[in-house]
N, C-alpha and C. Protein backbone atom coordinates (compact mmCIF):
# COMPACT_ATOMS: atom_id res chain seq x y z
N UNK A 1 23.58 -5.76 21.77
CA UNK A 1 22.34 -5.76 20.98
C UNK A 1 22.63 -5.36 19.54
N UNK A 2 22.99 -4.43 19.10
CA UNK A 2 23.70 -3.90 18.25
C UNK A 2 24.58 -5.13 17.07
N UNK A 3 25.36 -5.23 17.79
CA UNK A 3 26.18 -6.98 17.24
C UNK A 3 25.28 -7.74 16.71
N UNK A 4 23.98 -8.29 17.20
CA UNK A 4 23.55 -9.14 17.34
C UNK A 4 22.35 -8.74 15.97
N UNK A 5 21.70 -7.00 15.71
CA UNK A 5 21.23 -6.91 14.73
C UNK A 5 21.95 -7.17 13.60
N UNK A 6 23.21 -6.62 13.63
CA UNK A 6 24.72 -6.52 12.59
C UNK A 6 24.24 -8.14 12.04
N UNK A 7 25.16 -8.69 13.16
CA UNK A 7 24.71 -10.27 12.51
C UNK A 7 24.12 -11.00 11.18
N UNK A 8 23.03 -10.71 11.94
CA UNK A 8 21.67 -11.10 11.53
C UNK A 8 21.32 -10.34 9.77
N UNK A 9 21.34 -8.81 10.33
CA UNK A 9 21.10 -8.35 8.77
C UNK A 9 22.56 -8.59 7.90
N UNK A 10 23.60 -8.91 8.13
CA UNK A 10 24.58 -9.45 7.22
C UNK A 10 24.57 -10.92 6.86
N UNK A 11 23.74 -11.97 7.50
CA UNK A 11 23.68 -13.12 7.42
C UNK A 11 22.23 -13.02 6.54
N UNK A 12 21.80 -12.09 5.70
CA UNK A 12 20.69 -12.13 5.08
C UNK A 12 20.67 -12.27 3.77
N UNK A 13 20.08 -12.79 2.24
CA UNK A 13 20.60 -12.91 1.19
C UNK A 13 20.04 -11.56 0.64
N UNK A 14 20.36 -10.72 0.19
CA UNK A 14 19.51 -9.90 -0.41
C UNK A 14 18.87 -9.44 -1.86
N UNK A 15 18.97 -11.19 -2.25
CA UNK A 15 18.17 -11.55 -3.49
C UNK A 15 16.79 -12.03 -2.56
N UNK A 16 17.01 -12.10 -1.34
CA UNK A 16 15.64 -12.69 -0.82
C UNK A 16 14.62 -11.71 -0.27
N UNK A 17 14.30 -10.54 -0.64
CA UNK A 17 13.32 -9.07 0.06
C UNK A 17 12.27 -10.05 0.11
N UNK A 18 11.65 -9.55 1.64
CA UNK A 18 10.80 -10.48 2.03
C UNK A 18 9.74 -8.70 1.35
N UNK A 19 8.41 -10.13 0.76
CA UNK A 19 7.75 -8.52 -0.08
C UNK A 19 6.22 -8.84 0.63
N UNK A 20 5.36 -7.63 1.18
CA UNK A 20 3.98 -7.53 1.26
C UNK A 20 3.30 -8.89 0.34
N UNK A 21 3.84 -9.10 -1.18
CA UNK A 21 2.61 -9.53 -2.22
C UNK A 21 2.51 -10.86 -1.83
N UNK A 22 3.71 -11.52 -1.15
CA UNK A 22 3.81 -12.66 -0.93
C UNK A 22 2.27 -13.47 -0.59
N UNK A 23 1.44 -14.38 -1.00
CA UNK A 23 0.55 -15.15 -0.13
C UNK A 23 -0.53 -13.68 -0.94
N UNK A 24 -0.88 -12.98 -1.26
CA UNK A 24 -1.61 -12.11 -2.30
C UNK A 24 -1.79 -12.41 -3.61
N UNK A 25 -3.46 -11.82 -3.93
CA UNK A 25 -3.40 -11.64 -5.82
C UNK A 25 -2.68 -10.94 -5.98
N UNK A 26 -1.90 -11.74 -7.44
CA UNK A 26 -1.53 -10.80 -8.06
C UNK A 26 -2.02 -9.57 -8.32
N UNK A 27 -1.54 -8.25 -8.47
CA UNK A 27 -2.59 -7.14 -8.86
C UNK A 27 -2.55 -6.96 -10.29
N UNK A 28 -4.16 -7.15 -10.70
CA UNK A 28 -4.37 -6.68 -11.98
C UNK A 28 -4.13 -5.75 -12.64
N UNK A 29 -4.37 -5.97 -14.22
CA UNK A 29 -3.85 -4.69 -14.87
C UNK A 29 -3.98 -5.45 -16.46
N UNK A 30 -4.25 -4.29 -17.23
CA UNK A 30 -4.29 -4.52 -18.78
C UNK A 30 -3.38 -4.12 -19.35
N UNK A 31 -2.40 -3.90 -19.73
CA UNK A 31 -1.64 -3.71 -20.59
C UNK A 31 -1.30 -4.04 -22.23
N UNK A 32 -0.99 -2.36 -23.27
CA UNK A 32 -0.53 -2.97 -24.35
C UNK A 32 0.49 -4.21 -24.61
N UNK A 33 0.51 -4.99 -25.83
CA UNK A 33 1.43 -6.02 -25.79
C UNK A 33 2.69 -4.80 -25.66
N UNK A 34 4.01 -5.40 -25.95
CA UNK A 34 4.93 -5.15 -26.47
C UNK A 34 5.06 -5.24 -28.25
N UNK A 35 4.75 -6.36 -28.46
CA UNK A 35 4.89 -6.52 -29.56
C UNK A 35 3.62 -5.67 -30.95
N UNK A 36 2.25 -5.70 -30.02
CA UNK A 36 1.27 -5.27 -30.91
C UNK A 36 0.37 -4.11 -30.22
N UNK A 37 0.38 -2.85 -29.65
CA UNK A 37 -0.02 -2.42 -29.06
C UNK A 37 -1.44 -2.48 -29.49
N UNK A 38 -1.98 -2.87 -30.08
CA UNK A 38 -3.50 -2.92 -30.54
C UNK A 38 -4.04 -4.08 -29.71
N UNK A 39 -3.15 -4.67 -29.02
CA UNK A 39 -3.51 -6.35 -28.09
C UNK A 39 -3.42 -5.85 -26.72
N UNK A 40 -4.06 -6.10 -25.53
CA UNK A 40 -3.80 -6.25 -24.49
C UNK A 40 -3.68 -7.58 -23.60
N UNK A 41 -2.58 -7.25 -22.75
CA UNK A 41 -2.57 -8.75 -21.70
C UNK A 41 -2.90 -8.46 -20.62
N UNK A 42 -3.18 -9.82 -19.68
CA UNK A 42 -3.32 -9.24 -18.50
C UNK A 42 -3.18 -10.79 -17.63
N UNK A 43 -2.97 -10.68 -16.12
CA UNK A 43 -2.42 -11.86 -15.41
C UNK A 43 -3.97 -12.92 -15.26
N UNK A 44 -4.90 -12.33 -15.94
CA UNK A 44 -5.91 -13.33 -15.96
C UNK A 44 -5.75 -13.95 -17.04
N UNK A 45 -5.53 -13.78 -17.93
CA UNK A 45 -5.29 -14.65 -19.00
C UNK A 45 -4.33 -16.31 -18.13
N UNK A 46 -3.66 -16.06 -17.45
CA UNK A 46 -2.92 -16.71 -16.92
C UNK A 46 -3.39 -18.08 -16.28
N UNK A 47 -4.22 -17.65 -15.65
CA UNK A 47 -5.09 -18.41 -14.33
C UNK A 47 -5.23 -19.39 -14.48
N UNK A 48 -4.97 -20.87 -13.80
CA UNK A 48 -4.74 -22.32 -13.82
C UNK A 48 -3.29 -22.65 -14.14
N UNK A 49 -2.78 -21.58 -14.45
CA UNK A 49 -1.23 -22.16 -14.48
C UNK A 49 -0.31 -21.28 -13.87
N UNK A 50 0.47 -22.29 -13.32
CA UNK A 50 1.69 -21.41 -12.61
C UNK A 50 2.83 -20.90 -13.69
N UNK A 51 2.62 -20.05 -13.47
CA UNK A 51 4.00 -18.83 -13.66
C UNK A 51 4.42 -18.19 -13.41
N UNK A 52 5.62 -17.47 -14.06
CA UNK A 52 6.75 -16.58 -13.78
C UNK A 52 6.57 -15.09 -14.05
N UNK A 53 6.76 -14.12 -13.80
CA UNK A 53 6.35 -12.48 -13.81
C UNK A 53 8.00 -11.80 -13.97
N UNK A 54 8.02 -12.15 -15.41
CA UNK A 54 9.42 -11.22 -15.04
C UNK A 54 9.80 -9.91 -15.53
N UNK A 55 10.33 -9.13 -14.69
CA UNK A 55 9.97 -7.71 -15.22
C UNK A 55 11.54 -7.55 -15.21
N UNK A 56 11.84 -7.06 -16.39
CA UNK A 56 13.07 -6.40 -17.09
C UNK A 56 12.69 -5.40 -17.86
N UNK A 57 13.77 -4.92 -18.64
CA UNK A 57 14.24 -3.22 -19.51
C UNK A 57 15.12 -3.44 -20.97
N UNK A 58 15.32 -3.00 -21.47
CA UNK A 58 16.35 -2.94 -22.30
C UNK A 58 17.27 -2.61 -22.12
N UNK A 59 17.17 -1.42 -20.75
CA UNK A 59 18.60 -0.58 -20.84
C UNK A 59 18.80 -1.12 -19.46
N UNK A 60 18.41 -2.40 -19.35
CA UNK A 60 18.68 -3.04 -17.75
C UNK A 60 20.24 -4.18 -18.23
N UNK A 61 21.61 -3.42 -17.79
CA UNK A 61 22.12 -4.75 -17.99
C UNK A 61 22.41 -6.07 -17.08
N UNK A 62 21.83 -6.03 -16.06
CA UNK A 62 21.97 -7.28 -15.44
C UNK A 62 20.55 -8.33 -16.21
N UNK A 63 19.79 -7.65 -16.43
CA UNK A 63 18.00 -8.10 -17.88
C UNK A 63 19.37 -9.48 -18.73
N UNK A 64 20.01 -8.38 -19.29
CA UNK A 64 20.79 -9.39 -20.12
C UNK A 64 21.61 -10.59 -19.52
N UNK A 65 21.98 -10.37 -18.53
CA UNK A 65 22.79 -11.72 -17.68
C UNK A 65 21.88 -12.71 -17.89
N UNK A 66 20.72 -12.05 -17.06
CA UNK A 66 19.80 -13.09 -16.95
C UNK A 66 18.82 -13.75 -18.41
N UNK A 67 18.58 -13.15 -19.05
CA UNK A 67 18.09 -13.46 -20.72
C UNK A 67 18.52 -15.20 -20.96
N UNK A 68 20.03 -15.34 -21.32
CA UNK A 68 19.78 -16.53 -21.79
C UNK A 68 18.97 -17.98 -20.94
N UNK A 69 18.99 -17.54 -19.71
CA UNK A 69 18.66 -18.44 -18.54
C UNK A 69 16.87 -18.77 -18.95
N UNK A 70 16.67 -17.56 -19.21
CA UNK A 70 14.78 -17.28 -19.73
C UNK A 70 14.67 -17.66 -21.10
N UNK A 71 15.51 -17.56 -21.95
CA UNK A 71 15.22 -18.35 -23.24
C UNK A 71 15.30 -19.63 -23.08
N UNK A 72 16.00 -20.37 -22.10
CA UNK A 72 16.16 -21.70 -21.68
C UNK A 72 14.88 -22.22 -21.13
N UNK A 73 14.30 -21.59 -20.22
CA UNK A 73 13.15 -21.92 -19.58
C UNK A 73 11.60 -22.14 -20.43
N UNK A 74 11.96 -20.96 -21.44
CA UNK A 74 10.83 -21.26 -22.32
C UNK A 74 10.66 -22.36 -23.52
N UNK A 75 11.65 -22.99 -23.07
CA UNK A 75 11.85 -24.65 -23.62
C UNK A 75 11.23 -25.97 -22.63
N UNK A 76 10.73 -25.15 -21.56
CA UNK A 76 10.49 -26.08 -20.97
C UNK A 76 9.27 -26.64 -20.33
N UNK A 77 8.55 -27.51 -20.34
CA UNK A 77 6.81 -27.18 -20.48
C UNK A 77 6.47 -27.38 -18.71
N UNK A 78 7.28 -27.40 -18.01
CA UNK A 78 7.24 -27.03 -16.56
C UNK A 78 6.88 -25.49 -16.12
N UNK A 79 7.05 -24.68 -17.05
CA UNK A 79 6.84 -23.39 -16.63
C UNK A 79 6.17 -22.44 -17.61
N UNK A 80 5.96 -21.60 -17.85
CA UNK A 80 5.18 -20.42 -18.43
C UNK A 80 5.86 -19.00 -18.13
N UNK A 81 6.50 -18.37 -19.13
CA UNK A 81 7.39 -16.98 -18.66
C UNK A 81 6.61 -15.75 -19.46
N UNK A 82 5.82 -14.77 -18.56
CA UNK A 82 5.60 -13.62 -19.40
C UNK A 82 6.50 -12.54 -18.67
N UNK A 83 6.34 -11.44 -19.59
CA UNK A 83 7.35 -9.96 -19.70
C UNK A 83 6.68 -9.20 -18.95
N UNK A 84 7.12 -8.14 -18.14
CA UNK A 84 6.77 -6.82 -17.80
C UNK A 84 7.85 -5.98 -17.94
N UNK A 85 8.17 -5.24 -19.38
CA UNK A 85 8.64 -4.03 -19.71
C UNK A 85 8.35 -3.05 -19.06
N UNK A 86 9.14 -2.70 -18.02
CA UNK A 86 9.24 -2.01 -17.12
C UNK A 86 10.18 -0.12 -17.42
N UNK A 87 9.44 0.76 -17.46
CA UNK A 87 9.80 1.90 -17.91
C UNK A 87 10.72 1.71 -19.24
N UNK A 88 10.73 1.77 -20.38
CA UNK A 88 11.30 0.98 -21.64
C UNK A 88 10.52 2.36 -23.15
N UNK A 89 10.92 2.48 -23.77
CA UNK A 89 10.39 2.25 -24.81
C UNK A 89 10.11 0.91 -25.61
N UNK A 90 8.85 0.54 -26.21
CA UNK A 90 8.34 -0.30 -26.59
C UNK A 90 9.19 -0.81 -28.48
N UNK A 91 9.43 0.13 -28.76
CA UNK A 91 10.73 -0.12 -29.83
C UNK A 91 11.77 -0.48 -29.32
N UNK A 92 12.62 -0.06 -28.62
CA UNK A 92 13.51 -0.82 -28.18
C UNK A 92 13.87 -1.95 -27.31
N UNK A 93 12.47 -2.20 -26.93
CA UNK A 93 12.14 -3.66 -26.41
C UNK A 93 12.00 -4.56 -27.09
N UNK A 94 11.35 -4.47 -28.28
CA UNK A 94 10.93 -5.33 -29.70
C UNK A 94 12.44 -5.49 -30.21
N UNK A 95 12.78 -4.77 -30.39
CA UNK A 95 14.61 -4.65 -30.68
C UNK A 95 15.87 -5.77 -30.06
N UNK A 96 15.39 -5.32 -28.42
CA UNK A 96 16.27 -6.43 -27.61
C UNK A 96 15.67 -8.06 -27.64
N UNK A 97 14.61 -8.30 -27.96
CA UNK A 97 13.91 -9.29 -28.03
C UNK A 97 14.40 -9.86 -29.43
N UNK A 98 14.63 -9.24 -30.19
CA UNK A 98 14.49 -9.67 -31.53
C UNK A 98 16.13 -9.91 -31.89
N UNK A 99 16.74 -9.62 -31.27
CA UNK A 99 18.42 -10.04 -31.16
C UNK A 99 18.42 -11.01 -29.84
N UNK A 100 17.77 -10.87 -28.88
CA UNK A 100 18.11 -12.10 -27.97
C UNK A 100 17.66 -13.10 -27.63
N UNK A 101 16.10 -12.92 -28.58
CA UNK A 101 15.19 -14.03 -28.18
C UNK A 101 14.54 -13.60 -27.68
N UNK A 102 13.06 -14.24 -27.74
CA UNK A 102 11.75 -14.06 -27.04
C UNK A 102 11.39 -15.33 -26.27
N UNK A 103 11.68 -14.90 -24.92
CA UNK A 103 11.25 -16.20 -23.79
C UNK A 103 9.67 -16.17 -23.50
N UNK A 104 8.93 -15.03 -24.03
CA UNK A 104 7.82 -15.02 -23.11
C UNK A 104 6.55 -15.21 -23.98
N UNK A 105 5.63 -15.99 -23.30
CA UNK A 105 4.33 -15.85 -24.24
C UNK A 105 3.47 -14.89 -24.24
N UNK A 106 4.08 -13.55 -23.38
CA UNK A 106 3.16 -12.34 -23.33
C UNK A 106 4.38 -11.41 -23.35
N UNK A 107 4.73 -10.01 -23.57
CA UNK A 107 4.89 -8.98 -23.03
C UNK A 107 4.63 -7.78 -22.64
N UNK A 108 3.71 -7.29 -21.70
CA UNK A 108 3.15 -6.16 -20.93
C UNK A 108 4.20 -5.24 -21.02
N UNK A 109 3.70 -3.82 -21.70
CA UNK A 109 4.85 -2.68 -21.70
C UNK A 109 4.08 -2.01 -20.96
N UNK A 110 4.95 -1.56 -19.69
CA UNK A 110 4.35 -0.60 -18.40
C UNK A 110 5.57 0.94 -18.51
N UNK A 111 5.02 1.18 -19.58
CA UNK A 111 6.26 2.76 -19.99
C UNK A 111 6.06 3.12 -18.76
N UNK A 112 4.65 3.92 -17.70
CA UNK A 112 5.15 4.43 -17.09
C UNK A 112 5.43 4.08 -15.61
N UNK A 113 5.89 2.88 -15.80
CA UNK A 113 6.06 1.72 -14.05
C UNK A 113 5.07 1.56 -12.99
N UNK A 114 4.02 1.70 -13.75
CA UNK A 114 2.76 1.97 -12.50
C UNK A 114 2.39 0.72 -12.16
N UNK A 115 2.17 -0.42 -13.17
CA UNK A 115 2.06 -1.51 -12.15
C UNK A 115 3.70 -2.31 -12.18
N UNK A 116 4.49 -1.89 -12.16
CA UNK A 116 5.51 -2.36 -11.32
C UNK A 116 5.58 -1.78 -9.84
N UNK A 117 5.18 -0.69 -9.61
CA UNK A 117 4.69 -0.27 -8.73
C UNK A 117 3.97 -0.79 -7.95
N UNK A 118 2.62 -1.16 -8.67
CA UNK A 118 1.56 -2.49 -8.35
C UNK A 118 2.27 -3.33 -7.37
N UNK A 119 3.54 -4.05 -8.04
CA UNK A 119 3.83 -5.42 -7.89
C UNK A 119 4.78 -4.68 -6.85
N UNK A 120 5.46 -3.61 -6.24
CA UNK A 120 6.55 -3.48 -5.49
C UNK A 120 7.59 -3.73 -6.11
N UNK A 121 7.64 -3.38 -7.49
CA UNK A 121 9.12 -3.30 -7.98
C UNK A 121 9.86 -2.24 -7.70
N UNK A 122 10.95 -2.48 -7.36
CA UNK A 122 11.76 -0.74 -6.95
C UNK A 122 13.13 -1.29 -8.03
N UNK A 123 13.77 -1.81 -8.65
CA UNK A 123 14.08 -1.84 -9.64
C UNK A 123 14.23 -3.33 -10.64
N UNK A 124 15.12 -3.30 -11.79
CA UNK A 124 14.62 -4.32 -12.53
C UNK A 124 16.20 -5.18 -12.60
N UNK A 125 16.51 -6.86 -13.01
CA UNK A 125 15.01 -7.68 -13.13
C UNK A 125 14.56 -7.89 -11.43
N UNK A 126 13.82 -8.32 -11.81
CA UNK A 126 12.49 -9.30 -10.90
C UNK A 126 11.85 -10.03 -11.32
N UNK A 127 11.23 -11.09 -10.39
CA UNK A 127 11.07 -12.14 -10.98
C UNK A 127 10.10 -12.96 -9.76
N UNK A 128 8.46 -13.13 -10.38
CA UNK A 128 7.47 -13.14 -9.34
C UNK A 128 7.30 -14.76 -10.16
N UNK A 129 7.11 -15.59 -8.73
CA UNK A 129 5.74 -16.88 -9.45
C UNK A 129 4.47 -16.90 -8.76
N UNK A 130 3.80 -17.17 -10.08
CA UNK A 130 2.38 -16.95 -9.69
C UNK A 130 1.75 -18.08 -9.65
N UNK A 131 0.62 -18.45 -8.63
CA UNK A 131 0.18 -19.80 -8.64
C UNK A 131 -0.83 -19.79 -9.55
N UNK A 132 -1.54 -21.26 -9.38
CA UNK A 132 -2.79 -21.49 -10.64
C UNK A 132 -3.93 -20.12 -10.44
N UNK A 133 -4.16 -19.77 -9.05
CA UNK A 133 -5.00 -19.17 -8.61
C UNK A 133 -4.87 -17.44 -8.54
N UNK A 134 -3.80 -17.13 -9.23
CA UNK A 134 -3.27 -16.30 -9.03
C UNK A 134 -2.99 -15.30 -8.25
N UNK A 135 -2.21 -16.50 -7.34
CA UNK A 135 -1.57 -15.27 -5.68
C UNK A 135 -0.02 -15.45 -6.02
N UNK A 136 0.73 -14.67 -5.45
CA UNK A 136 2.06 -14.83 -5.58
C UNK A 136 2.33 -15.60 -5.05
N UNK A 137 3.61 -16.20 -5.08
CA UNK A 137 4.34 -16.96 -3.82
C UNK A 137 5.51 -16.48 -3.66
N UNK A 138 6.05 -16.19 -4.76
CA UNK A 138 7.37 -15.68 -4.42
C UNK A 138 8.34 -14.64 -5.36
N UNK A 139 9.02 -14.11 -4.71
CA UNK A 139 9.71 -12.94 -5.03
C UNK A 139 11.45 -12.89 -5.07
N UNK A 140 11.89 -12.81 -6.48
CA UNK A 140 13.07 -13.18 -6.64
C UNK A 140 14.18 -11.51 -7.14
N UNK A 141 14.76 -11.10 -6.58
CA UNK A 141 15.64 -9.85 -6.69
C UNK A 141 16.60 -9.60 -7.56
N UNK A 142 17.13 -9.12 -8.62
CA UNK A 142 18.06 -9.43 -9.57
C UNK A 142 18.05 -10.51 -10.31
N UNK A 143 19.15 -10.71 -11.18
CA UNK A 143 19.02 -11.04 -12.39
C UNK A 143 19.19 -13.01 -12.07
N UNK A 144 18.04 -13.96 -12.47
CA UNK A 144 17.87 -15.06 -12.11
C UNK A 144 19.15 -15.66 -12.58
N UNK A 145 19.51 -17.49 -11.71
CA UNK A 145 20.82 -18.23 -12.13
C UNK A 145 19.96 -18.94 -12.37
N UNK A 146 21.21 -19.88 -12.90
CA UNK A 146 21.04 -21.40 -12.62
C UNK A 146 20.14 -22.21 -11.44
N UNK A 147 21.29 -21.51 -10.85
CA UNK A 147 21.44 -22.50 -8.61
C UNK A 147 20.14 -21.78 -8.69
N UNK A 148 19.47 -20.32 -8.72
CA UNK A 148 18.19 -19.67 -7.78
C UNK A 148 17.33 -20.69 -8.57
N UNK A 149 16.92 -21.32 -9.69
CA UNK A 149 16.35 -21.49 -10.41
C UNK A 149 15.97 -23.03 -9.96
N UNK A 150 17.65 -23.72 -9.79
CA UNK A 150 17.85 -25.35 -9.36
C UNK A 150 17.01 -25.32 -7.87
N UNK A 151 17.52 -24.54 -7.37
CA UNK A 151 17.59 -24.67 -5.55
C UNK A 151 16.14 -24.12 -5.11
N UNK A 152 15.85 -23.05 -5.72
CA UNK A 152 14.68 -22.86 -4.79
C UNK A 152 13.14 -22.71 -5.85
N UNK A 153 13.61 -21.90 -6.91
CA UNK A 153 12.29 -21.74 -7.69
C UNK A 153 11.63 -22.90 -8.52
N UNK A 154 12.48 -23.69 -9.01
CA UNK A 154 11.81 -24.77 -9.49
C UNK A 154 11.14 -25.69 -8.43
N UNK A 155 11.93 -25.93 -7.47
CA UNK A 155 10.97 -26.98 -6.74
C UNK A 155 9.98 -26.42 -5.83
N UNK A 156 9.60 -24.77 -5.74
CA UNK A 156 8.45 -24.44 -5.38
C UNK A 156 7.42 -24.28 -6.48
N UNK A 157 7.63 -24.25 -7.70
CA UNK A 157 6.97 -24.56 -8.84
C UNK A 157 6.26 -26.18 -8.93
N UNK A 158 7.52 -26.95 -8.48
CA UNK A 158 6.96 -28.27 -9.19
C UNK A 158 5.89 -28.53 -7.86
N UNK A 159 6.07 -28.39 -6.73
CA UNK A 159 5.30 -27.74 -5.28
C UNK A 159 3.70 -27.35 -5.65
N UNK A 160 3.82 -26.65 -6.26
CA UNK A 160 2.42 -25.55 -7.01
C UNK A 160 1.82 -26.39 -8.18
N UNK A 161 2.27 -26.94 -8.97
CA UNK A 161 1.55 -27.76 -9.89
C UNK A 161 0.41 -28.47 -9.99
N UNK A 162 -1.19 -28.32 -10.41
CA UNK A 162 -1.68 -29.66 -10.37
C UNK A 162 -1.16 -30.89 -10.22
């Protein structure tokens, strides 16, 4: 029996955490921008279009692996990428953005991780898509590729589309 759990939980990907939010609203929340704290965003602004929820740091370095992959994406009118600055100072987020590029048409600074919390983040990146209607579908663990991007997230995106 034993063997047979072994197996199984080693034959598991563990970019794949199967999460509660799955098939759920997103959970709401207002947040200052990043960029203008006098602005707030929030995942209703969103609604009718599918997108991406990606929550990174500054002082996250796998954030950076994944970065150029998200400046790529926001070239592409298949998708929609906003930020969740996840425990960060909001200066030094504006900072990393401003040397690596800004992929996102929003960024939510959550200094004190409460709705990453929300979302079941236990650390960063992550990387949620949200449908038109805004329920999740899916939940991506570390820092996004190519292949996660080729293989599974895009064609549950193009899946979700009007």
């Amino acid at each position: 029996m034993l063997a047979a759990v072994l197996g199984v939980g080693l034959g598991l990907n563990p970019r794949e955490v199967p999460s509660p939010f799955i098939g759920k609203p997103a959970p709401a929340f207002a947040l200052p921008r990043v960029d203008d704290a006098t602005l707030t965003v929030s995942p209703s602004s969103m609604l009718g279009r599918v997108w991406l929820l990606n929550v990174w740091a500054s002082w996250c370095a796998p954030c950076r692996d994944e970065h150029p992959l998200l400046v790529a994406l926001a070239r592409d009118d298949r998708i929609v990428v906003a930020g969740l600055n996840y425990k960060d100072d909001p200066r030094n987020a504006q900072e990393w953005l401003r040397r690596l590029g800004d992929p996102y048409v929003w960024t939510a600074s959550d200094r004190d991780g409460r709705v990453g919390t929300d979302y079941g983040v236990y650390g960063v990146p992550e990387t949620f898509i949200i449908d038109t209607s805004g329920t999740i579908r899916y939940k991506h663990v570390g820092p996004l590729t190519q292949d996660v991007w080729t293989s599974t997230m895009l064609p549950l995106i193009k899946s979700l589309q009007p």
